[in-house]
Structure formats: C-alpha cells, structure tokens
PDB file of N, CA and C in Angstrom:
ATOM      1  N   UNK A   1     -27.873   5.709 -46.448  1.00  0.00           N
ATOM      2  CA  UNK A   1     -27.350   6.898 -45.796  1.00  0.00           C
ATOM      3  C   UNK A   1     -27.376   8.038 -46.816  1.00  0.00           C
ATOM      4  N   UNK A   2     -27.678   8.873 -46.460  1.00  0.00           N
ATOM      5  CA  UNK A   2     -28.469   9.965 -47.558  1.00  0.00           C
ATOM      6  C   UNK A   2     -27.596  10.912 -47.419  1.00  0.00           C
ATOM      7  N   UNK A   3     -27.000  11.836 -47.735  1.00  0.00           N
ATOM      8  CA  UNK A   3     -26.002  12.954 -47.997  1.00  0.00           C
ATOM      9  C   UNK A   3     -26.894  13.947 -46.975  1.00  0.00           C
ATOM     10  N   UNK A   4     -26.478  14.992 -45.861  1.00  0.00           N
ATOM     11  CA  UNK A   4     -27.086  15.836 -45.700  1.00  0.00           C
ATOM     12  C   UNK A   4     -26.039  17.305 -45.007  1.00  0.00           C
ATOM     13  N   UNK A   5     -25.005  16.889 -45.749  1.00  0.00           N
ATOM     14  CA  UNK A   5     -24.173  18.479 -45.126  1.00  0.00           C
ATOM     15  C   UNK A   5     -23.339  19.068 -46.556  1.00  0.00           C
ATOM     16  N   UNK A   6     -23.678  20.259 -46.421  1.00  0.00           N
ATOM     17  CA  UNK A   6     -23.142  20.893 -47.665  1.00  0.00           C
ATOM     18  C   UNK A   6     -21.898  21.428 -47.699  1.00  0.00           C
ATOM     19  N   UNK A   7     -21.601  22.144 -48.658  1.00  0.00           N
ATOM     20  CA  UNK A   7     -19.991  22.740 -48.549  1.00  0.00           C
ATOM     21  C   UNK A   7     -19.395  23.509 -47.618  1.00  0.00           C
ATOM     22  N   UNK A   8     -20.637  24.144 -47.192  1.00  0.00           N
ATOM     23  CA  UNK A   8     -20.280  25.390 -46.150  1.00  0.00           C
ATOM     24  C   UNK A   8     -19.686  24.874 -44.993  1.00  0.00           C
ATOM     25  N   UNK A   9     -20.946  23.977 -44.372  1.00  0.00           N
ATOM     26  CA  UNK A   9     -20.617  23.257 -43.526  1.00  0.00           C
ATOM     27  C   UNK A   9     -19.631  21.577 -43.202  1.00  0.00           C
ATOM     28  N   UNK A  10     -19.429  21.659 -44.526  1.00  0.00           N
ATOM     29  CA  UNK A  10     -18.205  20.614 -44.533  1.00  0.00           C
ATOM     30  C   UNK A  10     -16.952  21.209 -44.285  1.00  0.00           C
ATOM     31  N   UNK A  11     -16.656  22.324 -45.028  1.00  0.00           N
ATOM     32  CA  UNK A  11     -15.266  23.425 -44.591  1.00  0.00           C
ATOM     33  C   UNK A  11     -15.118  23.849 -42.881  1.00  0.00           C
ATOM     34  N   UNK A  12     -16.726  23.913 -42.749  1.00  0.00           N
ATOM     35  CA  UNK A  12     -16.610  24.758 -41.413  1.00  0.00           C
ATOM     36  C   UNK A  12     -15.956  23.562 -40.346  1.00  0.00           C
ATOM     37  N   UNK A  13     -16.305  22.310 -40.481  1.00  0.00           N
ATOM     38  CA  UNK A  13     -16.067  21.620 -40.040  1.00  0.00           C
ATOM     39  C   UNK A  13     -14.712  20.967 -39.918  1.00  0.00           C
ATOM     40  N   UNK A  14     -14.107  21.069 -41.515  1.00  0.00           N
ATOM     41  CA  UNK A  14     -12.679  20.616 -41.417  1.00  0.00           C
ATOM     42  C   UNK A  14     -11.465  22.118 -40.869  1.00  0.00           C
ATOM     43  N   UNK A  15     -12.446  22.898 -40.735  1.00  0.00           N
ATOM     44  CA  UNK A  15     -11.376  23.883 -40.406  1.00  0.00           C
ATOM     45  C   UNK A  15     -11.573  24.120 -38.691  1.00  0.00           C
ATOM     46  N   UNK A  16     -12.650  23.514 -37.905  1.00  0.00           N
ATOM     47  CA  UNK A  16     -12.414  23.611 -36.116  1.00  0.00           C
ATOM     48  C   UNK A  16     -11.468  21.896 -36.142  1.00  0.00           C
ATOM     49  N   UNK A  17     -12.087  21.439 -37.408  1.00  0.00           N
ATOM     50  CA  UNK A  17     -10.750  19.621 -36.510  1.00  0.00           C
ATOM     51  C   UNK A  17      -9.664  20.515 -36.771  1.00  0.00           C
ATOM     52  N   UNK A  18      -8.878  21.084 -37.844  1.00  0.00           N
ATOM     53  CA  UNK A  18      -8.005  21.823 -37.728  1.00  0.00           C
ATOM     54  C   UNK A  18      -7.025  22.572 -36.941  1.00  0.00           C
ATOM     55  N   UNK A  19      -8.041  23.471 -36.270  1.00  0.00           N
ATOM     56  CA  UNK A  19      -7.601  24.393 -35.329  1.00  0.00           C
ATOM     57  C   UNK A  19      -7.509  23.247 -34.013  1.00  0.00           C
ATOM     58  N   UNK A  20      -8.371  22.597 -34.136  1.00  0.00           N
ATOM     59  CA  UNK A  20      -8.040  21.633 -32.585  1.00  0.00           C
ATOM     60  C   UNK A  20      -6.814  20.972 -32.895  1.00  0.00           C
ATOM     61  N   UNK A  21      -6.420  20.637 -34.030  1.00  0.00           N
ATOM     62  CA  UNK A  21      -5.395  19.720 -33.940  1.00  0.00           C
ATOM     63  C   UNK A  21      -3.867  20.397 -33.298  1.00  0.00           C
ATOM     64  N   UNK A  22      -3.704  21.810 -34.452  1.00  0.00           N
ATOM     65  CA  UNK A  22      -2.976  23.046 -34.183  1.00  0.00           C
ATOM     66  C   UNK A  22      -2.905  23.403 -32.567  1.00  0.00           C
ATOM     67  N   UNK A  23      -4.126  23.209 -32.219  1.00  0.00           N
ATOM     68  CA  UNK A  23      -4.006  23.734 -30.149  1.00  0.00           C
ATOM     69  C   UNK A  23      -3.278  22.545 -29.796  1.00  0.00           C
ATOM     70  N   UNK A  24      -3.439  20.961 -30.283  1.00  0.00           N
ATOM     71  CA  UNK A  24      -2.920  20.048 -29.193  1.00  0.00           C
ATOM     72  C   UNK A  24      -1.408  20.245 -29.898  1.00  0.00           C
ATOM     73  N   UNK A  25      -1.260  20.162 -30.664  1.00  0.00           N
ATOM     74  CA  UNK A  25       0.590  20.222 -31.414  1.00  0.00           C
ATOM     75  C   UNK A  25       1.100  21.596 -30.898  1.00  0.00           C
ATOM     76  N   UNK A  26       0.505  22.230 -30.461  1.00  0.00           N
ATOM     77  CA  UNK A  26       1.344  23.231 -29.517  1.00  0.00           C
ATOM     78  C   UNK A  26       1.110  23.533 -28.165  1.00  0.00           C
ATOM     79  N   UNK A  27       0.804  22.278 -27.949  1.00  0.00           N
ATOM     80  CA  UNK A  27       0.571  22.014 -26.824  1.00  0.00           C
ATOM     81  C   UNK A  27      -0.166  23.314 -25.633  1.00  0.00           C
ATOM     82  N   UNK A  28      -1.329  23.532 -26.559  1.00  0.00           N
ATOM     83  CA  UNK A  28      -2.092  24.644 -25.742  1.00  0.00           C
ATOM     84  C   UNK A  28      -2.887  23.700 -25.300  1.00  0.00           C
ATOM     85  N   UNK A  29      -3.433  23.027 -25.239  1.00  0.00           N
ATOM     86  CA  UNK A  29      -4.225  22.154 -24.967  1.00  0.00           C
ATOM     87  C   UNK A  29      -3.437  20.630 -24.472  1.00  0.00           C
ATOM     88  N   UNK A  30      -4.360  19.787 -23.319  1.00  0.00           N
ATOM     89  CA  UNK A  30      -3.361  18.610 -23.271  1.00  0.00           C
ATOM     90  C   UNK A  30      -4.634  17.718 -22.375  1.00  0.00           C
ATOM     91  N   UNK A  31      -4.240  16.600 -21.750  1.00  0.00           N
ATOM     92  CA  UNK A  31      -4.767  15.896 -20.851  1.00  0.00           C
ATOM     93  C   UNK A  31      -6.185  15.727 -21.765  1.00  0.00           C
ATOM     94  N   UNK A  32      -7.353  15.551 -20.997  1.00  0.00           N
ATOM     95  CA  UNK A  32      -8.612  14.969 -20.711  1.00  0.00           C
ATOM     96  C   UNK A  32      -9.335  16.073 -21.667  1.00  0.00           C
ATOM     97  N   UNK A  33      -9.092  17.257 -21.591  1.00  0.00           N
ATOM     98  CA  UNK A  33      -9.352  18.787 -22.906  1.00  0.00           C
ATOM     99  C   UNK A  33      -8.925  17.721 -24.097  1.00  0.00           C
ATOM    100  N   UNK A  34      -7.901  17.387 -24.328  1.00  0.00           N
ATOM    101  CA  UNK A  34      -6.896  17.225 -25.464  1.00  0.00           C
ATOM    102  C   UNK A  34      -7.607  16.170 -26.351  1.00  0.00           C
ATOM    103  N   UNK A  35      -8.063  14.776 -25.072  1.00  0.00           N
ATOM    104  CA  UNK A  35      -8.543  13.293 -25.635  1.00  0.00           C
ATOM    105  C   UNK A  35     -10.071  13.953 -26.277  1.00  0.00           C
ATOM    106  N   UNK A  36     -10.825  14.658 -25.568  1.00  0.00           N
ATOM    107  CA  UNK A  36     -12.297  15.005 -25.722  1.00  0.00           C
ATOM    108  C   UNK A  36     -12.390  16.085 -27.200  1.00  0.00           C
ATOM    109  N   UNK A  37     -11.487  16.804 -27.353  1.00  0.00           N
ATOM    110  CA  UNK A  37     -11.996  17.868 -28.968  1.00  0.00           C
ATOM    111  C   UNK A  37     -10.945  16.662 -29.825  1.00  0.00           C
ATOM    112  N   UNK A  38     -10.064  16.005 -29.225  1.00  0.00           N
ATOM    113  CA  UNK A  38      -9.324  15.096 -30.442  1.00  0.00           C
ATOM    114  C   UNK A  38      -9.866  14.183 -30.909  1.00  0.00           C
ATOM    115  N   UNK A  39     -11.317  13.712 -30.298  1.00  0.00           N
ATOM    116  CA  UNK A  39     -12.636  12.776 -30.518  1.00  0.00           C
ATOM    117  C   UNK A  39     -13.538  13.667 -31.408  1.00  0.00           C
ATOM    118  N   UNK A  40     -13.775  14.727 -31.040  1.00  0.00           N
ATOM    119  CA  UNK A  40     -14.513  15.776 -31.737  1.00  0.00           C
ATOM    120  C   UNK A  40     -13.756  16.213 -33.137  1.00  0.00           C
ATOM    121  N   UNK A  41     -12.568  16.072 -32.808  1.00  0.00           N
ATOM    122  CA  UNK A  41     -12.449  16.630 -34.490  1.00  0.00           C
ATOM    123  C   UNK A  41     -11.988  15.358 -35.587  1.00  0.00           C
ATOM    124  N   UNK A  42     -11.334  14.121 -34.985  1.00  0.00           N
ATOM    125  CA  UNK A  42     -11.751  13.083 -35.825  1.00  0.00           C
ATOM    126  C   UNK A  42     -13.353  12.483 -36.146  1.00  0.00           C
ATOM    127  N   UNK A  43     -14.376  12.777 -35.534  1.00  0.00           N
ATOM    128  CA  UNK A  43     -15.915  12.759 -35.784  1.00  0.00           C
ATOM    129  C   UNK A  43     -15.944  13.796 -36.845  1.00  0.00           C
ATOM    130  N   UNK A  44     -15.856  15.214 -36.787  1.00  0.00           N
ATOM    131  CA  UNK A  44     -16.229  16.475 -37.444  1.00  0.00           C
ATOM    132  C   UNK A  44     -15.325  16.087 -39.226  1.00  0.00           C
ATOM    133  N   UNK A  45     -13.918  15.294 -39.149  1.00  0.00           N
ATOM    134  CA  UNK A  45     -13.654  15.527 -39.845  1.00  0.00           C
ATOM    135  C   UNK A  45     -13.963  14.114 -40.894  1.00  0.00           C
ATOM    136  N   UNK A  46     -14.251  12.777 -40.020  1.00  0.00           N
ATOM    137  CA  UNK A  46     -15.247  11.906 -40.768  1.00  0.00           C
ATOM    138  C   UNK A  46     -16.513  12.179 -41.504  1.00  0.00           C
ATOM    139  N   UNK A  47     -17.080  12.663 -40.920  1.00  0.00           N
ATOM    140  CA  UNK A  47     -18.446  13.081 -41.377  1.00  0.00           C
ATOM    141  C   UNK A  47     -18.627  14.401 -42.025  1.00  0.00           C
ATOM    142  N   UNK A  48     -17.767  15.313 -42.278  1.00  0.00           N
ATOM    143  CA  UNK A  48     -17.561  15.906 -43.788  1.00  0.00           C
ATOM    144  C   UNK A  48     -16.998  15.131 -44.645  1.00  0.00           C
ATOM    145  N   UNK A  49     -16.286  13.823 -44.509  1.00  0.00           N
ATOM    146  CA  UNK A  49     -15.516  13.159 -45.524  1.00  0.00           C
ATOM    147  C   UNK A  49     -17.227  12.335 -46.008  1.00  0.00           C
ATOM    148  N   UNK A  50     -17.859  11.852 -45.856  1.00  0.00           N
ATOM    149  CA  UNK A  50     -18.697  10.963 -46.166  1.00  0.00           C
ATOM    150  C   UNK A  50     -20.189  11.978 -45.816  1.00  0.00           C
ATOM    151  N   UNK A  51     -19.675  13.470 -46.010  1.00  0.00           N
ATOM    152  CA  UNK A  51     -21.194  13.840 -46.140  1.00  0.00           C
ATOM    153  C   UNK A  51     -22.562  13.503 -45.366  1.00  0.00           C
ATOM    154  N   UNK A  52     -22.226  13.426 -44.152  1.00  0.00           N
ATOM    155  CA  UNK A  52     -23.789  12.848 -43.800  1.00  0.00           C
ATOM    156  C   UNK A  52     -23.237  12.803 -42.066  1.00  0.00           C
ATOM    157  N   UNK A  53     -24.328  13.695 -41.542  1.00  0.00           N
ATOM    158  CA  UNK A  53     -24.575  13.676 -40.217  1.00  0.00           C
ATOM    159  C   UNK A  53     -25.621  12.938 -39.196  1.00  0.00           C
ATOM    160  N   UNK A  54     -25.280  12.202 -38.635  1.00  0.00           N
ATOM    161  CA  UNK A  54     -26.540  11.361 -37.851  1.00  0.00           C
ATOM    162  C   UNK A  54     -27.768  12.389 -36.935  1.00  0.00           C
ATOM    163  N   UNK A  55     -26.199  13.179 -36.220  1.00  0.00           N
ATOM    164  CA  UNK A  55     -27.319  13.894 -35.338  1.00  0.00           C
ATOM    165  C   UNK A  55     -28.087  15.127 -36.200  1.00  0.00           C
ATOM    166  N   UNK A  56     -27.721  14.990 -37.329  1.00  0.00           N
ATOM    167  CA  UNK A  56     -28.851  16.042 -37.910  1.00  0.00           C
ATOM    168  C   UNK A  56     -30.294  15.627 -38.391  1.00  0.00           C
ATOM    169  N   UNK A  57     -30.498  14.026 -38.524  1.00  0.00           N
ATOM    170  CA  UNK A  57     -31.377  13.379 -38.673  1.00  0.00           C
ATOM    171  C   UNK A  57     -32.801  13.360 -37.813  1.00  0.00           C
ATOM    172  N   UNK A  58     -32.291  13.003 -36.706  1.00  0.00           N
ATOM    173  CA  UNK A  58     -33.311  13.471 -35.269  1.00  0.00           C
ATOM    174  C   UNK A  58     -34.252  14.904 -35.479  1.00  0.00           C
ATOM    175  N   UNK A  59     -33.411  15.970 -36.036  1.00  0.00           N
ATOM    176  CA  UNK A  59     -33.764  17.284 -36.064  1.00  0.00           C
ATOM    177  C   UNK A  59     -34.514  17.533 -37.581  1.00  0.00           C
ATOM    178  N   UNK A  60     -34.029  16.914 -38.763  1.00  0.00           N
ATOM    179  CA  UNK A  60     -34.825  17.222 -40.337  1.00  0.00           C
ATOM    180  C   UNK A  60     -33.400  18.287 -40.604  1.00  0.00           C
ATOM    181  N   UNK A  61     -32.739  17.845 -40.305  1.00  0.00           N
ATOM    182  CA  UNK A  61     -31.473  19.168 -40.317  1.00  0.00           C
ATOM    183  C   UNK A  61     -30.860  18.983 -41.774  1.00  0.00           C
ATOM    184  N   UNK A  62     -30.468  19.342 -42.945  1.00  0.00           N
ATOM    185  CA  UNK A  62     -30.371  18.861 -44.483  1.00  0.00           C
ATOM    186  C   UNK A  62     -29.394  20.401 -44.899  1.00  0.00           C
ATOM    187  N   UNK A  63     -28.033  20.545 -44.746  1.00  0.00           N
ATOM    188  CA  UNK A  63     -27.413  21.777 -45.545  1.00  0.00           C
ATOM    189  C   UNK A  63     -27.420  21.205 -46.551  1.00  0.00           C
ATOM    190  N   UNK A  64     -27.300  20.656 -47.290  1.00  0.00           N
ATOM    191  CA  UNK A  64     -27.041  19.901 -48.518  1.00  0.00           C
ATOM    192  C   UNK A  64     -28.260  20.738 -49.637  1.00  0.00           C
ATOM    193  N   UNK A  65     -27.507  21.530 -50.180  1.00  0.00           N
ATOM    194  CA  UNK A  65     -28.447  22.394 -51.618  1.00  0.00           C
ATOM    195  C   UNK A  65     -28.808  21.234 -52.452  1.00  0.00           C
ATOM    196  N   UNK A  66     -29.952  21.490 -52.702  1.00  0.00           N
ATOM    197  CA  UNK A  66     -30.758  20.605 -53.675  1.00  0.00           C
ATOM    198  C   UNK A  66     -30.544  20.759 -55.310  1.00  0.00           C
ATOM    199  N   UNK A  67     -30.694  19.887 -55.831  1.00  0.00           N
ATOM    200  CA  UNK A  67     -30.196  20.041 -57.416  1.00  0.00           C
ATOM    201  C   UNK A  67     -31.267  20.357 -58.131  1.00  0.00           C
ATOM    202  N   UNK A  68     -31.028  21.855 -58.816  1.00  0.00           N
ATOM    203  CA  UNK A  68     -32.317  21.324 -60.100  1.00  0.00           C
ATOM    204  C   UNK A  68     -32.166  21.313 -61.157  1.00  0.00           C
ATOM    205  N   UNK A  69     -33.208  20.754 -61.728  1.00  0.00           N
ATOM    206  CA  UNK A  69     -33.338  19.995 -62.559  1.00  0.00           C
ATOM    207  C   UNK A  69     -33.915  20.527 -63.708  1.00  0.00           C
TER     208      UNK A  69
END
C-alpha cells in the first residue's frame, strides 16, 4: 500500500470529518443524513491517518509531493 495523499489533503480531510461530527453533536443533522456523513467522516478520517486512498488508485490520483533527492 503505497502512500498517496499529502498534507493538504490530509487536513482537508480531517477538518470536513470534523465539521460533520460538530453538525451531528448539535444535532443539526440526525437520522439516515447523520449514519451516511458519520460513515464518511470515519473513512475520510482513516485514510488521512494511514495516508493512502483506494479510490484514488483507479484514477493515477497521487497528492503526495515527491522527495528529492
């Protein structure tokens, strides 16, 4: 499993699980809305933890800045 999301998009990511979490704890959000982004932002916020997106694979999709050398 190869690293392919970078900082930008690791932040961007832990900051919508964020805000989703913030909508369901104040209960702006609830029901069948609530279960579906609360799936979405435990996914969004796994996969900035471990760097690496599946569905970006399909596409050649790589934020991940390259090192040089």
């Amino acid at each position: 499993m190869k690293k392919n999301l970078g900082t930008v998009d690791k932040a961007i990511r832990i900051i919508i699980a964020v805000g989703i979490a913030v909508l369901y704890f104040t209960n702006v959000i609830s029901g069948t809305l609530a279960i579906v982004l609360g799936i979405l932002a435990v996914v969004f916020l796994l996969t900035s933890f471990i760097s690496f997106c599946p569905l970006y694979l399909p596409f050649g999709i790589n934020t991940l800045k390259k090192k040089r050398r």
